[in-house]
C-alpha atoms as a PDB file:
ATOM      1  CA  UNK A   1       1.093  -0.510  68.398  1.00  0.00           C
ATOM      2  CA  UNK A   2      -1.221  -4.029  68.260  1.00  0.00           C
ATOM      3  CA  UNK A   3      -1.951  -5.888  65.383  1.00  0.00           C
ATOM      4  CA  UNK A   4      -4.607  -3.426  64.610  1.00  0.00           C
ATOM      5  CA  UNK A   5      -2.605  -0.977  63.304  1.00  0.00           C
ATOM      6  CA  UNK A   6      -0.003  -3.357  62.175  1.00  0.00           C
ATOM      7  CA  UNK A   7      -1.769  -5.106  59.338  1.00  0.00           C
ATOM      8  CA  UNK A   8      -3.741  -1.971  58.752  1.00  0.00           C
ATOM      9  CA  UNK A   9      -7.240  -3.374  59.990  1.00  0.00           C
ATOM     10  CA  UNK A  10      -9.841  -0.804  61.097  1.00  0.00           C
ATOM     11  CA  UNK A  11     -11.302  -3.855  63.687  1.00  0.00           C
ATOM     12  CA  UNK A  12     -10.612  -7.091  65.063  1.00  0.00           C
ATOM     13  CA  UNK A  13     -11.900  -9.300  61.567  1.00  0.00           C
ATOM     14  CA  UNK A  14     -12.042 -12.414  64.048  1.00  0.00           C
ATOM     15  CA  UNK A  15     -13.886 -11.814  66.918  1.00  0.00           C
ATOM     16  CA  UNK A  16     -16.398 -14.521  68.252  1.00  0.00           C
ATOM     17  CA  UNK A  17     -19.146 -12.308  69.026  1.00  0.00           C
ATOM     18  CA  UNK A  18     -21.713 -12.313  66.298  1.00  0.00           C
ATOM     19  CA  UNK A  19     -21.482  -8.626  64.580  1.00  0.00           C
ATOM     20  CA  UNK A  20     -24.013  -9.077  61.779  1.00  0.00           C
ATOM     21  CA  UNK A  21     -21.578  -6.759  59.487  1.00  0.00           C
ATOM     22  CA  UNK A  22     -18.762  -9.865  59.684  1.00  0.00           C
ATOM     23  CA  UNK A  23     -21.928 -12.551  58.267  1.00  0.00           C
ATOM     24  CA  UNK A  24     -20.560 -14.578  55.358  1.00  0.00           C
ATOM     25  CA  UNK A  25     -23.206 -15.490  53.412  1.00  0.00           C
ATOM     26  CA  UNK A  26     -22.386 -18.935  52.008  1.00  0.00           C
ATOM     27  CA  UNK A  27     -24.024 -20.929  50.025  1.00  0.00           C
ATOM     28  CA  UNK A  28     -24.976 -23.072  52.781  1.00  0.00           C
ATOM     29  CA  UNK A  29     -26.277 -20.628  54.935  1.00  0.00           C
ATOM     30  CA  UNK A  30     -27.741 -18.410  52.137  1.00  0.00           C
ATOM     31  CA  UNK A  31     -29.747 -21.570  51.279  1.00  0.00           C
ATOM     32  CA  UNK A  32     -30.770 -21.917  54.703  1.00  0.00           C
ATOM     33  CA  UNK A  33     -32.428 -18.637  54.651  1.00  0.00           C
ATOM     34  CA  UNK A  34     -34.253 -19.087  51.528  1.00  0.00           C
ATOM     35  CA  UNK A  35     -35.847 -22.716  53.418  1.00  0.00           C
ATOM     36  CA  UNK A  36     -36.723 -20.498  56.212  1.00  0.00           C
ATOM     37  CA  UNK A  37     -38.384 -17.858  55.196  1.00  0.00           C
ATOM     38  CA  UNK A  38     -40.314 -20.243  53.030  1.00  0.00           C
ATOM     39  CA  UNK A  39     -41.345 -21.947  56.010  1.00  0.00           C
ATOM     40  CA  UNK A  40     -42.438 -18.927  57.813  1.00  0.00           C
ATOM     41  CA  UNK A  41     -44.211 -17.625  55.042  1.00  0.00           C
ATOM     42  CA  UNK A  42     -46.191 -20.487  54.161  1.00  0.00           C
ATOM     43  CA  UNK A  43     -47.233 -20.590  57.777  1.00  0.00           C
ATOM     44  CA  UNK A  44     -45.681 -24.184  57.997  1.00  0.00           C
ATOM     45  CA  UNK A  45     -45.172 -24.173  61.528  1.00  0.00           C
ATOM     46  CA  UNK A  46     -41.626 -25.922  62.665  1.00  0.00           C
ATOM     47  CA  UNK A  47     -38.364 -25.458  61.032  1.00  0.00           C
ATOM     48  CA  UNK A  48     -35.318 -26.920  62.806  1.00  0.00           C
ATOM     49  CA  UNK A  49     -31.712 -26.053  62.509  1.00  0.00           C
ATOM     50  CA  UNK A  50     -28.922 -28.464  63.665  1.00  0.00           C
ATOM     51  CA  UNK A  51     -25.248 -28.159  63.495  1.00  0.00           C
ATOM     52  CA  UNK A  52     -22.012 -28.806  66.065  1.00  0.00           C
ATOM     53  CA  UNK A  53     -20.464 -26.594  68.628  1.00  0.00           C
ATOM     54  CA  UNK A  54     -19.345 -23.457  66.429  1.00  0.00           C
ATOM     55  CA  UNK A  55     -21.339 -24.337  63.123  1.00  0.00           C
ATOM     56  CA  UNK A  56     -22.883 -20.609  62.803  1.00  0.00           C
ATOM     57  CA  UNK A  57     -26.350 -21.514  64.342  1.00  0.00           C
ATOM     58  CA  UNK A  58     -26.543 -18.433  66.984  1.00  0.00           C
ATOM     59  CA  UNK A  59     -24.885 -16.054  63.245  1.00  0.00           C
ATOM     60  CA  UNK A  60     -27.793 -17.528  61.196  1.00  0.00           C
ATOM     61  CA  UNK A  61     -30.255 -16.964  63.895  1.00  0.00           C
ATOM     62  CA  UNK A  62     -29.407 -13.289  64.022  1.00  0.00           C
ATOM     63  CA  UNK A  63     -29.343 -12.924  60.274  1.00  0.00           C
ATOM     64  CA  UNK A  64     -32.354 -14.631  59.799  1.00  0.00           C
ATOM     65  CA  UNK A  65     -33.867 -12.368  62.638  1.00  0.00           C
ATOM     66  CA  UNK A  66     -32.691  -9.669  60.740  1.00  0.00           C
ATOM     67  CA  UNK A  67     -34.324 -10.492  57.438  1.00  0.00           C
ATOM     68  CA  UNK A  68     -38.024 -10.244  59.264  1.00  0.00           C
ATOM     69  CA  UNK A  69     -38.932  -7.048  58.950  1.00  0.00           C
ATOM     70  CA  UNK A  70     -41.447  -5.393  61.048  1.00  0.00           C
ATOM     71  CA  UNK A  71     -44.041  -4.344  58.575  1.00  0.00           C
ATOM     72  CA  UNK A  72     -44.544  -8.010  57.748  1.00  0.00           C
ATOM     73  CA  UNK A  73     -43.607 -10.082  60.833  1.00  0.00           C
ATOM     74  CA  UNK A  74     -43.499 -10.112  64.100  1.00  0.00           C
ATOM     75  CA  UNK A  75     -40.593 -11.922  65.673  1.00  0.00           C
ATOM     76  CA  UNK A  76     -38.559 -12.665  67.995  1.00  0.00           C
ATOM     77  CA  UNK A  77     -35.118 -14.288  69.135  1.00  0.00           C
ATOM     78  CA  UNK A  78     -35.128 -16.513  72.204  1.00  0.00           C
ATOM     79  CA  UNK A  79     -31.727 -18.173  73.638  1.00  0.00           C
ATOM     80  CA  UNK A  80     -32.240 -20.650  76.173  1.00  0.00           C
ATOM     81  CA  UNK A  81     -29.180 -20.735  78.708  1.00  0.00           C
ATOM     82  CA  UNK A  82     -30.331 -23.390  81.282  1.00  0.00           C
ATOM     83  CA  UNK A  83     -31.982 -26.762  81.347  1.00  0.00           C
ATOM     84  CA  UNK A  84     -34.039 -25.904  84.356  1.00  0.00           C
ATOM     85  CA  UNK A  85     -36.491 -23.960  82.506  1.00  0.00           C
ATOM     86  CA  UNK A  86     -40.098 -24.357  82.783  1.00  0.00           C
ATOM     87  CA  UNK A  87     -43.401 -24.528  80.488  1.00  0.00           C
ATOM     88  CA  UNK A  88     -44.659 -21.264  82.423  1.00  0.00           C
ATOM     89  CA  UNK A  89     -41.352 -19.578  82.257  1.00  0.00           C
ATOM     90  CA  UNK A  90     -41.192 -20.228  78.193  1.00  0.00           C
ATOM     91  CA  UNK A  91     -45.130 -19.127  77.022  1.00  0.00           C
ATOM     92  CA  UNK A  92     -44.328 -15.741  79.789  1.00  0.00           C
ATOM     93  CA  UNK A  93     -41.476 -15.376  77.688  1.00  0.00           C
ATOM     94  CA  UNK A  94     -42.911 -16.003  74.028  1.00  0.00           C
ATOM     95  CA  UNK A  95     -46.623 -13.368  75.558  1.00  0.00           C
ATOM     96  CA  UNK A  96     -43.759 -10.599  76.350  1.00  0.00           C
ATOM     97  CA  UNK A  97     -42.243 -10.893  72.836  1.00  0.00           C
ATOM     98  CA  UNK A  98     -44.986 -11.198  70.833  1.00  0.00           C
ATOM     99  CA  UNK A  99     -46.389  -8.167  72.251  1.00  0.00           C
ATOM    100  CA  UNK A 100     -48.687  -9.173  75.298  1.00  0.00           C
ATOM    101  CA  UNK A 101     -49.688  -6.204  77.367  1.00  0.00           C
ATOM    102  CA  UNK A 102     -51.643  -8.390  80.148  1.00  0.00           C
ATOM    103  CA  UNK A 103     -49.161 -11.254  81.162  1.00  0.00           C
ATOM    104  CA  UNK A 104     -51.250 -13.386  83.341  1.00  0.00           C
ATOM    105  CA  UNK A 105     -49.593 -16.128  86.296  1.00  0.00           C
ATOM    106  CA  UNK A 106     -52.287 -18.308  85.466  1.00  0.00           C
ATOM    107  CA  UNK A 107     -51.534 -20.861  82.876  1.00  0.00           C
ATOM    108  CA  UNK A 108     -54.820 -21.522  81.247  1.00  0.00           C
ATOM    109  CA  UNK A 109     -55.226 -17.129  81.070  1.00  0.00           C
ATOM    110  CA  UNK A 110     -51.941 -16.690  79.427  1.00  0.00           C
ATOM    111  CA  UNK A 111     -52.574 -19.438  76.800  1.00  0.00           C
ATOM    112  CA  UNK A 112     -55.609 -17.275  76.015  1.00  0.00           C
ATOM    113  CA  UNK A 113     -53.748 -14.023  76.030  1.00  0.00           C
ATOM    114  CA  UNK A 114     -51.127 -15.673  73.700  1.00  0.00           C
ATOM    115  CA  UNK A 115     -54.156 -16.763  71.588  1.00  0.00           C
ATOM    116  CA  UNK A 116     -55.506 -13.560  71.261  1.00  0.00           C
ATOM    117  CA  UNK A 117     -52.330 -12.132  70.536  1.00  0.00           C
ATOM    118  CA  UNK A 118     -51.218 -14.147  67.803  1.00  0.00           C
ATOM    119  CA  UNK A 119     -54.909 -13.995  66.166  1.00  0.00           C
ATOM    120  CA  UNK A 120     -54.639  -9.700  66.721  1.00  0.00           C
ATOM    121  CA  UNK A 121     -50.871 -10.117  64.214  1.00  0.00           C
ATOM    122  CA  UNK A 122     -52.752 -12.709  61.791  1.00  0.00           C
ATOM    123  CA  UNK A 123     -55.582 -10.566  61.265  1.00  0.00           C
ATOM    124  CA  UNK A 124     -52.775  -6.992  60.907  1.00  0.00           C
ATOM    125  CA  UNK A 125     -51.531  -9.347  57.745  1.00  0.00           C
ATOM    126  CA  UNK A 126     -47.816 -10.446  59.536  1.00  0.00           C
ATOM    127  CA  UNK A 127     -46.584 -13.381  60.645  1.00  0.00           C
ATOM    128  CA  UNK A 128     -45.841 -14.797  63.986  1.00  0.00           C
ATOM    129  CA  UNK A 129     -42.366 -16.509  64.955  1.00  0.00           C
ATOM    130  CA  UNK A 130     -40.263 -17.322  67.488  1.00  0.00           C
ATOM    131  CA  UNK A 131     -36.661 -18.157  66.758  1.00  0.00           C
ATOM    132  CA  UNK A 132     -35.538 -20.247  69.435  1.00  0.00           C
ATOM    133  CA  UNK A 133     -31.603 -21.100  70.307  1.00  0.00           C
ATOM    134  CA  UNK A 134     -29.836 -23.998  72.191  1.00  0.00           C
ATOM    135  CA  UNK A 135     -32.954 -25.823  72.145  1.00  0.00           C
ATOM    136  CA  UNK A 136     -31.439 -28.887  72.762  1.00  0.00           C
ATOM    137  CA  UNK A 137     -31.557 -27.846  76.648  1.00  0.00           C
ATOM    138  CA  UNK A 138     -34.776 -28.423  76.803  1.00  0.00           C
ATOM    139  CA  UNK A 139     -35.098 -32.042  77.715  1.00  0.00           C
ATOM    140  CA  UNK A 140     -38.631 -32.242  78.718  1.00  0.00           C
ATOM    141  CA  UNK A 141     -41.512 -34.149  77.236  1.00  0.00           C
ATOM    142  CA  UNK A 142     -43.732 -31.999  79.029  1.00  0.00           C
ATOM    143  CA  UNK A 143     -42.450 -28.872  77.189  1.00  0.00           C
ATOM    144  CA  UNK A 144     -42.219 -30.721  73.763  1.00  0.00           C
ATOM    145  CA  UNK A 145     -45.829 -31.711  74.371  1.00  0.00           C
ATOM    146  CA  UNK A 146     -46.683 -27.531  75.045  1.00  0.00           C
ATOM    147  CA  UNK A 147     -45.002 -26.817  71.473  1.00  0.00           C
ATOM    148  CA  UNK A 148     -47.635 -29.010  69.963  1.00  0.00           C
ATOM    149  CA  UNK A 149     -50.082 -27.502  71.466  1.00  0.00           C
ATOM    150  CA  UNK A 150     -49.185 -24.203  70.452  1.00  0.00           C
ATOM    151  CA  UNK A 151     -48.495 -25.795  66.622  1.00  0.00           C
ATOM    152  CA  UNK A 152     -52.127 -26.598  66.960  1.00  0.00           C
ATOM    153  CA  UNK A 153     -53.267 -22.991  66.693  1.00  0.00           C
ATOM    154  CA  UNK A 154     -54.446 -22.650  62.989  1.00  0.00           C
ATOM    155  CA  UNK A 155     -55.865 -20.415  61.017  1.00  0.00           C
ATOM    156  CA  UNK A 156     -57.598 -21.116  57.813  1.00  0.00           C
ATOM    157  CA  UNK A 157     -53.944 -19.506  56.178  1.00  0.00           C
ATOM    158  CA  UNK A 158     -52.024 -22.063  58.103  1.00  0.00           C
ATOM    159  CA  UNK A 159     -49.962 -21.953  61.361  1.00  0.00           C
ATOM    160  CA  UNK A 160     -50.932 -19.118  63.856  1.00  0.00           C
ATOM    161  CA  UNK A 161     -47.090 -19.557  64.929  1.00  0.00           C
ATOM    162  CA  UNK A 162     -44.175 -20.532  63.506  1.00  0.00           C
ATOM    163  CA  UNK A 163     -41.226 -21.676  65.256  1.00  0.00           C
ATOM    164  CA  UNK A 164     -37.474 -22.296  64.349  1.00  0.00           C
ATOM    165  CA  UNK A 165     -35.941 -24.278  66.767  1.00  0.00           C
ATOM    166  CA  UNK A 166     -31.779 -24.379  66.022  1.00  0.00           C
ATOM    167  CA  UNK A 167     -29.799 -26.655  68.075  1.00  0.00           C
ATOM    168  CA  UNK A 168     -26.711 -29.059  68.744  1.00  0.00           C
ATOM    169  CA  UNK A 169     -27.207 -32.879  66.975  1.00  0.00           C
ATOM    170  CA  UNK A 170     -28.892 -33.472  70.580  1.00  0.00           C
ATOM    171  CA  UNK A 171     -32.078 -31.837  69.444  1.00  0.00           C
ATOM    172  CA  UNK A 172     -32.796 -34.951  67.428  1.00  0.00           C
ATOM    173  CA  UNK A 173     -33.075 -36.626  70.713  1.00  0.00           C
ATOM    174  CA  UNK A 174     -34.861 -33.745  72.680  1.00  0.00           C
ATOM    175  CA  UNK A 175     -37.573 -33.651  69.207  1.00  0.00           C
ATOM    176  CA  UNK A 176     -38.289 -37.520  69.756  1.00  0.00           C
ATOM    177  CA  UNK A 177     -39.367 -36.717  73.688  1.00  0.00           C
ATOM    178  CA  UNK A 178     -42.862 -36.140  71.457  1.00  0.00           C
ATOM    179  CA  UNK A 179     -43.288 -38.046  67.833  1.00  0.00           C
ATOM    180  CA  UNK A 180     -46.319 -36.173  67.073  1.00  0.00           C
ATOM    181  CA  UNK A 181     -44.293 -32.629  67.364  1.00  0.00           C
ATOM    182  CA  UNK A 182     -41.483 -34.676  65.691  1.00  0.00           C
ATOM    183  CA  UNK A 183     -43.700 -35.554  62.752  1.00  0.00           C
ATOM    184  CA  UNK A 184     -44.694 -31.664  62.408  1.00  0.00           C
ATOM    185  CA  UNK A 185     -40.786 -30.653  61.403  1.00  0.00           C
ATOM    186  CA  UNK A 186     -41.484 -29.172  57.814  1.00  0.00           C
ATOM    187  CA  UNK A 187     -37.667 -28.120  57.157  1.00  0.00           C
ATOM    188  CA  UNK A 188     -34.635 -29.138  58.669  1.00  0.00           C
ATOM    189  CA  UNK A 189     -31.527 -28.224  57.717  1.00  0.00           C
ATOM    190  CA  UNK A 190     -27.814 -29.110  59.380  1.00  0.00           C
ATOM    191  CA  UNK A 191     -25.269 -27.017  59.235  1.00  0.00           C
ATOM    192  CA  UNK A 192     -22.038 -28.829  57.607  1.00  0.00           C
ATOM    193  CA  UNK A 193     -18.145 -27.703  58.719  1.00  0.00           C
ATOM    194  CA  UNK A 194     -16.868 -25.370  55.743  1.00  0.00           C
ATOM    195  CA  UNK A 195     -14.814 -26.660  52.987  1.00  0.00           C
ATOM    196  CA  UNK A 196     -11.478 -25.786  52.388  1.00  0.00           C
ATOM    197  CA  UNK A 197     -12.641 -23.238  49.857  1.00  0.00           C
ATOM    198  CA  UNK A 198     -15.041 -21.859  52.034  1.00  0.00           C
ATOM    199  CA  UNK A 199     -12.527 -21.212  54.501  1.00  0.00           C
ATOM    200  CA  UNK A 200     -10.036 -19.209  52.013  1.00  0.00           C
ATOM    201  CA  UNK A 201     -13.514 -16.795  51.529  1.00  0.00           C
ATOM    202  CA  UNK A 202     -14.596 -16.881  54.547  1.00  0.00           C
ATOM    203  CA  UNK A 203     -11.118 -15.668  56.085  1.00  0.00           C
ATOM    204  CA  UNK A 204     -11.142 -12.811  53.438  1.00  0.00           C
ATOM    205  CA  UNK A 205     -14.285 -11.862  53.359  1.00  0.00           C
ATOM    206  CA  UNK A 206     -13.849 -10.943  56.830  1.00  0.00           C
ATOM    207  CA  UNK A 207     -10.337  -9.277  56.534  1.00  0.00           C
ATOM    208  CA  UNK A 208     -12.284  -6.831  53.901  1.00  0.00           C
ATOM    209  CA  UNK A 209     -14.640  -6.035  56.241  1.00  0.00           C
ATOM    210  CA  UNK A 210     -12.049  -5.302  58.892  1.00  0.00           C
ATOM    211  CA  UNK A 211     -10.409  -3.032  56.095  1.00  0.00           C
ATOM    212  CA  UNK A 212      -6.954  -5.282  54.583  1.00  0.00           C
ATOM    213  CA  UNK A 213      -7.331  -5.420  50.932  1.00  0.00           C
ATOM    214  CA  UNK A 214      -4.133  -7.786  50.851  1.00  0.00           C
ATOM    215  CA  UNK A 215      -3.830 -11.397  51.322  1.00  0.00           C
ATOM    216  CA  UNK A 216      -2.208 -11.533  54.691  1.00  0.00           C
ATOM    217  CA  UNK A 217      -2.492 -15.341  55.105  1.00  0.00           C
ATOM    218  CA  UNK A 218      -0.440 -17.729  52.527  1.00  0.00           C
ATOM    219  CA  UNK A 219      -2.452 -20.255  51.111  1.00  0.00           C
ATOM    220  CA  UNK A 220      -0.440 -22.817  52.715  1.00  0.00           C
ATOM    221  CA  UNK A 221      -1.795 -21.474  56.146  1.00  0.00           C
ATOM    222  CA  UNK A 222      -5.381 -21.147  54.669  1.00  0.00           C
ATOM    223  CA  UNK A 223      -4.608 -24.935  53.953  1.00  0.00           C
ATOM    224  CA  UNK A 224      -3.330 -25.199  58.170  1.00  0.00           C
ATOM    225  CA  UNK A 225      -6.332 -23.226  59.398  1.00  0.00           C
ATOM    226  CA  UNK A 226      -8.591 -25.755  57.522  1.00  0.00           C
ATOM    227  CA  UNK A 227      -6.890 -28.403  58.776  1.00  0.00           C
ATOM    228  CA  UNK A 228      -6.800 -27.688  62.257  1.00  0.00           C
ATOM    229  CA  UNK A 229     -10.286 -26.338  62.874  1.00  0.00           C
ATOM    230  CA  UNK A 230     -11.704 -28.877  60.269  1.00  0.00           C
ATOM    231  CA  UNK A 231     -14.133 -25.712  58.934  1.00  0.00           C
ATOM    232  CA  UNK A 232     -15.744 -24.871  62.200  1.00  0.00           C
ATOM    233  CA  UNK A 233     -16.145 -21.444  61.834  1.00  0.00           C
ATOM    234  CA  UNK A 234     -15.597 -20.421  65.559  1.00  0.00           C
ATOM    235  CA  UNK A 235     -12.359 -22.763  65.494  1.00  0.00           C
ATOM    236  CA  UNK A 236     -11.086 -20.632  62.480  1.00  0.00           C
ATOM    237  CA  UNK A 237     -12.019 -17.366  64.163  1.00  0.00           C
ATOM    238  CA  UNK A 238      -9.901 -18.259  67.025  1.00  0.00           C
ATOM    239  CA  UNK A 239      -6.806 -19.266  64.926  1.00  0.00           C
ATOM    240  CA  UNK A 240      -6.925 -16.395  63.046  1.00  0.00           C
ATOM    241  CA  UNK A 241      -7.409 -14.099  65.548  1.00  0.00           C
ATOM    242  CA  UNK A 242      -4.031 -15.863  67.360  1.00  0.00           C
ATOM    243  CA  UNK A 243      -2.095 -15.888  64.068  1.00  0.00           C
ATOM    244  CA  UNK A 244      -2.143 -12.178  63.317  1.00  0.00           C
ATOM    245  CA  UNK A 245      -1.248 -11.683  67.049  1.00  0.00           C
ATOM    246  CA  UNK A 246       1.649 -14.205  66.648  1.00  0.00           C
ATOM    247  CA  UNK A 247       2.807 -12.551  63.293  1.00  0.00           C
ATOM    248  CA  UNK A 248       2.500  -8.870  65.026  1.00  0.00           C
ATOM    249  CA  UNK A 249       4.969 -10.219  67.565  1.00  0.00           C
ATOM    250  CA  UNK A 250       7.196 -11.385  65.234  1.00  0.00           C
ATOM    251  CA  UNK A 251       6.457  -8.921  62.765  1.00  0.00           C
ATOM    252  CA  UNK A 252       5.740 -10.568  59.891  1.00  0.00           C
ATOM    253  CA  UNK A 253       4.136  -9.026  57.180  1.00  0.00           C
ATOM    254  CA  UNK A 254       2.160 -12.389  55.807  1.00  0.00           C
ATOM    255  CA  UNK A 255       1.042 -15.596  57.872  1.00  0.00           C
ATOM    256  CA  UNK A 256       2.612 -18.815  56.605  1.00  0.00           C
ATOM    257  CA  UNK A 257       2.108 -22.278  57.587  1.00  0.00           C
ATOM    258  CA  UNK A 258       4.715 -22.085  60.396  1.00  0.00           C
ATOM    259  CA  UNK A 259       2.920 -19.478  62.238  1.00  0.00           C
ATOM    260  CA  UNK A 260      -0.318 -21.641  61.777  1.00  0.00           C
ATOM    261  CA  UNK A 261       1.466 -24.357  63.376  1.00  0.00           C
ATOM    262  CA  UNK A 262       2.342 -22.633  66.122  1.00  0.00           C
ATOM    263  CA  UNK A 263      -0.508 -21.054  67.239  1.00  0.00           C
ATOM    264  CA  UNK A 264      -2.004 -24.908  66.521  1.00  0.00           C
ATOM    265  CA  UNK A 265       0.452 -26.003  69.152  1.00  0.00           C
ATOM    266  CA  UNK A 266      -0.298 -23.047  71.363  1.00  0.00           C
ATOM    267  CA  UNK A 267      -4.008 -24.004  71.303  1.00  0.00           C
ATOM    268  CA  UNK A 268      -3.452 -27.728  71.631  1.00  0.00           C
ATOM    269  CA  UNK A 269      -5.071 -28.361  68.589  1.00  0.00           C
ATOM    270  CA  UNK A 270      -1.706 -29.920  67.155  1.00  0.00           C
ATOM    271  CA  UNK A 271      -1.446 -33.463  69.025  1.00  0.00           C
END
C-alpha cells in the first residue's frame, strides 16, 4: 500500500509536472487569459508574462496554448532551455512551427519564407503566435533587435505575429537590451504568490481531481503550507506531496500542523 490507496486518491494530486487536468483557474490566472487572448486577437503584437521561480508561468503557457484552437489560430509553444541560442536557431524554429515546408540556411530566404507563411495564415482568417518560455535566457540585443523586426510585419488588421514572451523578473532586464521592442509591450501581466485563501482552493481543488472528496489537510496546516511556501505554487506542490507521504507513514487519517512542520524541517524550509 502507498499513499495512493491510503487516502483513497485515484493519482498523485501534487505532482510538478504540468497535467492540464490539475490547472486551477484563479482569478489571477483566469484574468491573465482573458488579457491574452485580447492581445492576440486584436493583433497587438507583444504580451509579456513575468512571475518568480514556481509562479505557474510554464501551467499558464500550456493552458493558454490550449485555449487556441486550430480553426482560428495557429500557434505554437516554444521553451528556451539554454542561453547559447542563436537568431538563426530561433526564426528555424518559429518557420517549423508555423508551418514552413521549405526551411532555408540562408537568413535573408527564411525571413521571406516566414513572411510568406505568416501572410498564407492571415489571409486563411487565423492568427499567428508564438508562445515563448524562459525568455529571460535570452540575453542578446541582437536577438531582441530580430523580435522587432519580426513585430514590424503588419498587415492592414494589425500584427502579422503575435508573441507572448513569459519569463522570470529578469526579462525586464533582457526587454530593455532594445527600448524600441520594449516600448511595443501591449500587456504585461506578473504573476503574484497565492494568498492564503488561494492556497486552501488550490490544495482542494486538486485533491478533487485526484478523487478525495474529504478535507485531508486541517486548516491549521493549510495555514503551515502557506506559510512555508509563501503561495508559490510549486513550493506547495512539493509540501503536499511530502505531507501525505509523511501522514501514510504514520498513518494518519488528516494532516495537521505538526506534520506540516515536519516535512518543513525535512525540506529545510523551517530555519
Amino acid at each position: 500500500m502507498d499513499y495512493l490507496e491510503y487516502y483513497k486518491l485515484e493519482e498523485h494530486p501534487f505532482s510538478n509536472v504540468v497535467d492540464s487536468r490539475f490547472y486551477w483557474n484563479s482569478p489571477q490566472q483566469s484574468e491573465a487569459v482573458v488579457k491574452l487572448k485580447y492581445a492576440v486577437d486584436t493583433r497587438k503584437g507583444l504580451a509579456v508574462v513575468i512571475g518568480n521561480i514556481g509562479a505557474g508561468k510554464t501551467t499558464l503557457a500550456r493552458k493558454i496554448l490550449e485555449e487556441f484552437d486550430e480553426e482560428h489560430y495557429e500557434a505554437a509553444l516554444l521553451v528556451i532551455i539554454h542561453s547559447s541560442v542563436s537568431s538563426e536557431w530561433l526564426f528555424k524554429k518559429f518557420a517549423i512551427q508555423l508551418g514552413v515546408k521549405n526551411v532555408s540556411d540562408n537568413k535573408i530566404e527564411l525571413l521571406g519564407e516566414i513572411y510568406r507563411r505568416l501572410h498564407e495564415i492571415n489571409e486563411e482568417g487565423k492568427r499567428a503566435v508564438v508562445l515563448m518560455d524562459e525568455v529571460q535566457m535570452l540575453n542578446s540585443r541582437e536577438i531582441m533587435e530580430e523580435f522587432r523586426g519580426l513585430l514590424n510585419m503588419e498587415s492592414s488588421d494589425g500584427k502579422m505575429v503575435n508573441f507572448v514572451f513569459f519569463g522570470l523578473p529578469d526579462l525586464e532586464k533582457v526587454l530593455a537590451l532594445d527600448e524600441p521592442l520594449k516600448q511595443r509591450v501591449a500587456i504585461r501581466i506578473k504573476l503574484n504568490a497565492y494568498s492564503e485563501d488561494d492556497t486552501r482552493q488550490y490544495i482542494q481543488h486538486r485533491m478533487k481531481v485526484a478523487g478525495c472528496n474529504t478535507d485531508v489537510f486541517t486548516d491549521k496546516a493549510i495555514s503551515m503550507i502557506f506559510k512555508y511556501s509563501n503561495g508559490i505554487p510549486r513550493l506547495i506542490n512539493t509540501i503536499c506531496d511530502n505531507a501525505l507521504l509523511e501522514g501514510f507513514l504514520f498513518k494518519n487519517t488528516v494532516l495537521d500542523d505538526s506534520i506540516i512542520r515536519t516535512v518543513a524541517i525535512d525540506l529545510g524550509l523551517e530555519s
